[in-house]
C-alpha atoms as a PDB file:
ATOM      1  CA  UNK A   1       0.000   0.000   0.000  1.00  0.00           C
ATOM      2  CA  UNK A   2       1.024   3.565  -0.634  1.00  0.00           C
ATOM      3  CA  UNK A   3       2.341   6.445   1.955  1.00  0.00           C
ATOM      4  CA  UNK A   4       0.003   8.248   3.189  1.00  0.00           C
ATOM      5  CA  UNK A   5      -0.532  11.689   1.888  1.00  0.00           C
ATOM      6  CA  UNK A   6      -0.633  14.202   4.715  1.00  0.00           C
ATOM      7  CA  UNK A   7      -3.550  17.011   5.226  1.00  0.00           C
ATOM      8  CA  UNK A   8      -4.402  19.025   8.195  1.00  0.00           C
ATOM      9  CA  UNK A   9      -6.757  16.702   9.558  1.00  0.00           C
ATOM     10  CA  UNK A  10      -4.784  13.647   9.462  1.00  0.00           C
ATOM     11  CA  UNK A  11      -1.993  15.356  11.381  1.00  0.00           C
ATOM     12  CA  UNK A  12      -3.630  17.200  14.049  1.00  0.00           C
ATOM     13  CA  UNK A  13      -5.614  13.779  14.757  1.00  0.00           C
ATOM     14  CA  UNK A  14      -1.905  12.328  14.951  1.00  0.00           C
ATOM     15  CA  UNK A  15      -1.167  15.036  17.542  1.00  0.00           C
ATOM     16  CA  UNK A  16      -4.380  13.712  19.231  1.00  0.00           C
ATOM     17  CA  UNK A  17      -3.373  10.617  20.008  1.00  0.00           C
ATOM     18  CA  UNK A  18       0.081  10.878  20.486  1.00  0.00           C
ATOM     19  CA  UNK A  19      -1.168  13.699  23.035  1.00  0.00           C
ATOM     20  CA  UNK A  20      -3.423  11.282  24.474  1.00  0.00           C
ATOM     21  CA  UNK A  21      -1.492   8.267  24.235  1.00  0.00           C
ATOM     22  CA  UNK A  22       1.752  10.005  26.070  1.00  0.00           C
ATOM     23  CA  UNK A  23      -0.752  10.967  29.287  1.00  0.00           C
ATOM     24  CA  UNK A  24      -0.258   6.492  29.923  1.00  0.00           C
ATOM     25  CA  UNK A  25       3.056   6.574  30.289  1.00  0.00           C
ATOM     26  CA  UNK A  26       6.227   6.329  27.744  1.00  0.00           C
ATOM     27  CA  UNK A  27       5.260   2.584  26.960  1.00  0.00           C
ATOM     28  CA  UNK A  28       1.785   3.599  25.744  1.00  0.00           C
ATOM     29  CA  UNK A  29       3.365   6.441  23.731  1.00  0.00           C
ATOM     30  CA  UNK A  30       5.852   4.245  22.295  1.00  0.00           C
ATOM     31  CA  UNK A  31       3.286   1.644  20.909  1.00  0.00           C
ATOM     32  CA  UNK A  32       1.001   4.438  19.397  1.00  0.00           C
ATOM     33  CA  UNK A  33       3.743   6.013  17.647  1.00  0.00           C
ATOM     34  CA  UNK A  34       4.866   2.547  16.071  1.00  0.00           C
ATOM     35  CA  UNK A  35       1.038   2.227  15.684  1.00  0.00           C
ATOM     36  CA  UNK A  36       0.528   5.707  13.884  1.00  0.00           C
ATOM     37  CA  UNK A  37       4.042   5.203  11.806  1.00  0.00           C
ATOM     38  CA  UNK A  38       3.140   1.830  10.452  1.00  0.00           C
ATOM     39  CA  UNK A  39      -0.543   3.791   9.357  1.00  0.00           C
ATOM     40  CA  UNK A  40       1.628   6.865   7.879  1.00  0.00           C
ATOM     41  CA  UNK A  41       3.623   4.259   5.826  1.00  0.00           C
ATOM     42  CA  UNK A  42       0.194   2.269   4.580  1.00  0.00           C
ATOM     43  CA  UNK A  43       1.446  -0.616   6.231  1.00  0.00           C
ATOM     44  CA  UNK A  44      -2.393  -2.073   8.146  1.00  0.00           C
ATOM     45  CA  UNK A  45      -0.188  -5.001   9.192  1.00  0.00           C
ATOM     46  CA  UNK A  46       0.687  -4.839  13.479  1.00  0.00           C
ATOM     47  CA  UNK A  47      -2.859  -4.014  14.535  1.00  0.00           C
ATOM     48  CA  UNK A  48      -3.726  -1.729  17.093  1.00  0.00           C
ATOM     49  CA  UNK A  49      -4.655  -4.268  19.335  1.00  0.00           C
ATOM     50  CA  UNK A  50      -3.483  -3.123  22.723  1.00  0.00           C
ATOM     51  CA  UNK A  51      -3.473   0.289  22.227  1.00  0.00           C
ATOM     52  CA  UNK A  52      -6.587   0.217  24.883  1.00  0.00           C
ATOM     53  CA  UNK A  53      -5.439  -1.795  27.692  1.00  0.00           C
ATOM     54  CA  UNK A  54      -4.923   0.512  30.267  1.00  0.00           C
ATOM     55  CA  UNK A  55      -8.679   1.388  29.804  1.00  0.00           C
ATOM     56  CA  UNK A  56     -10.573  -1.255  30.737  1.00  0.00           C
ATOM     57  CA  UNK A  57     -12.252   1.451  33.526  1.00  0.00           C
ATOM     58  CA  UNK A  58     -12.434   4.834  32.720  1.00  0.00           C
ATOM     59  CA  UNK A  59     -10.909   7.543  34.996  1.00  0.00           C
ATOM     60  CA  UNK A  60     -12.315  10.477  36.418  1.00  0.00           C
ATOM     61  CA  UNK A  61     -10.140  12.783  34.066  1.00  0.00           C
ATOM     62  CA  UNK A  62     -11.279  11.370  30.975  1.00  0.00           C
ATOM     63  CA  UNK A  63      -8.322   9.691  29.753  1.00  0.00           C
ATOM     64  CA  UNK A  64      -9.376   6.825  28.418  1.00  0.00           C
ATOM     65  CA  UNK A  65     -12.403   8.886  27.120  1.00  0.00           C
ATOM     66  CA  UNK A  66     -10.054  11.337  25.176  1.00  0.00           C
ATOM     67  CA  UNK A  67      -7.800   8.866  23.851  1.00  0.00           C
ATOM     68  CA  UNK A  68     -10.511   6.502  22.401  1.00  0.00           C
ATOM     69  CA  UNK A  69     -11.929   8.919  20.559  1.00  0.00           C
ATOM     70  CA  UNK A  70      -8.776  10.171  19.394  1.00  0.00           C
ATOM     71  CA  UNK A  71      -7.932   6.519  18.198  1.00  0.00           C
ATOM     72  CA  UNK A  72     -11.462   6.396  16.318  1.00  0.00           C
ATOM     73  CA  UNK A  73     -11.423   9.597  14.445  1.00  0.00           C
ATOM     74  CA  UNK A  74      -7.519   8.771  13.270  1.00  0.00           C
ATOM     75  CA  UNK A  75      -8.694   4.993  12.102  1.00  0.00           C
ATOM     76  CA  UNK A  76     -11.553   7.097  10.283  1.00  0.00           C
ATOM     77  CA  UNK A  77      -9.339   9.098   8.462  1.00  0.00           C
ATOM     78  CA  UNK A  78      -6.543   6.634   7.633  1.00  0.00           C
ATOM     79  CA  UNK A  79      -9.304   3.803   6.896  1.00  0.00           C
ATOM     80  CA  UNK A  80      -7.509   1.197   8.554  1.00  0.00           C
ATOM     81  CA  UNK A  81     -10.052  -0.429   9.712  1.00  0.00           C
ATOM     82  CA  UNK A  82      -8.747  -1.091  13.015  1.00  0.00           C
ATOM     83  CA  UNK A  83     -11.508   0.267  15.615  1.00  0.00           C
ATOM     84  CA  UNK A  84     -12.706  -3.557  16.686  1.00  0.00           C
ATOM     85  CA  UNK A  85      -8.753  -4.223  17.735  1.00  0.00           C
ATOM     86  CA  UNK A  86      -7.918  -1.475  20.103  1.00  0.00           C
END
């Protein structure tokens, strides 16, 4: 599959979840960024599964909340299909 081509969209819901994504901890950021690399690169191979586990329950800051729907509005864009893995 081909690179990605880049718009506004697709890279402020990037910043999303990496914003999101880094508020779990360095090993959560680490596997979204590998995650959100492989997408950039139009590789859907290494799903997403994973991406979630932290948020099984949802805090009372909204973490899990915020970077959900970060995840689902980036799979959107990219069409990667991956929303039933993470």
């Amino acid at each position: 599959m081909a690179k990605l081509d880049m718009t506004p969209e697709i890279e402020a819901a990037i910043a999303d979840v990496r914003d999101a994504a880094s508020t779990f901890g360095d090993e959560t950021a680490h596997f979204a960024n590998v995650w959100i690399d492989r997408a950039i690169e139009g590789n859907k191979e290494g799903a997403a599964a994973g991406l979630l586990e932290e948020c099984i329950l949802d805090d009372d800051e909204g973490k899990c909340a915020r970077f959900s729907d970060a995840l689902a509005k980036l799979d959107g864009l990219l069409g990667v299909g991956a929303g039933e893995q993470y």
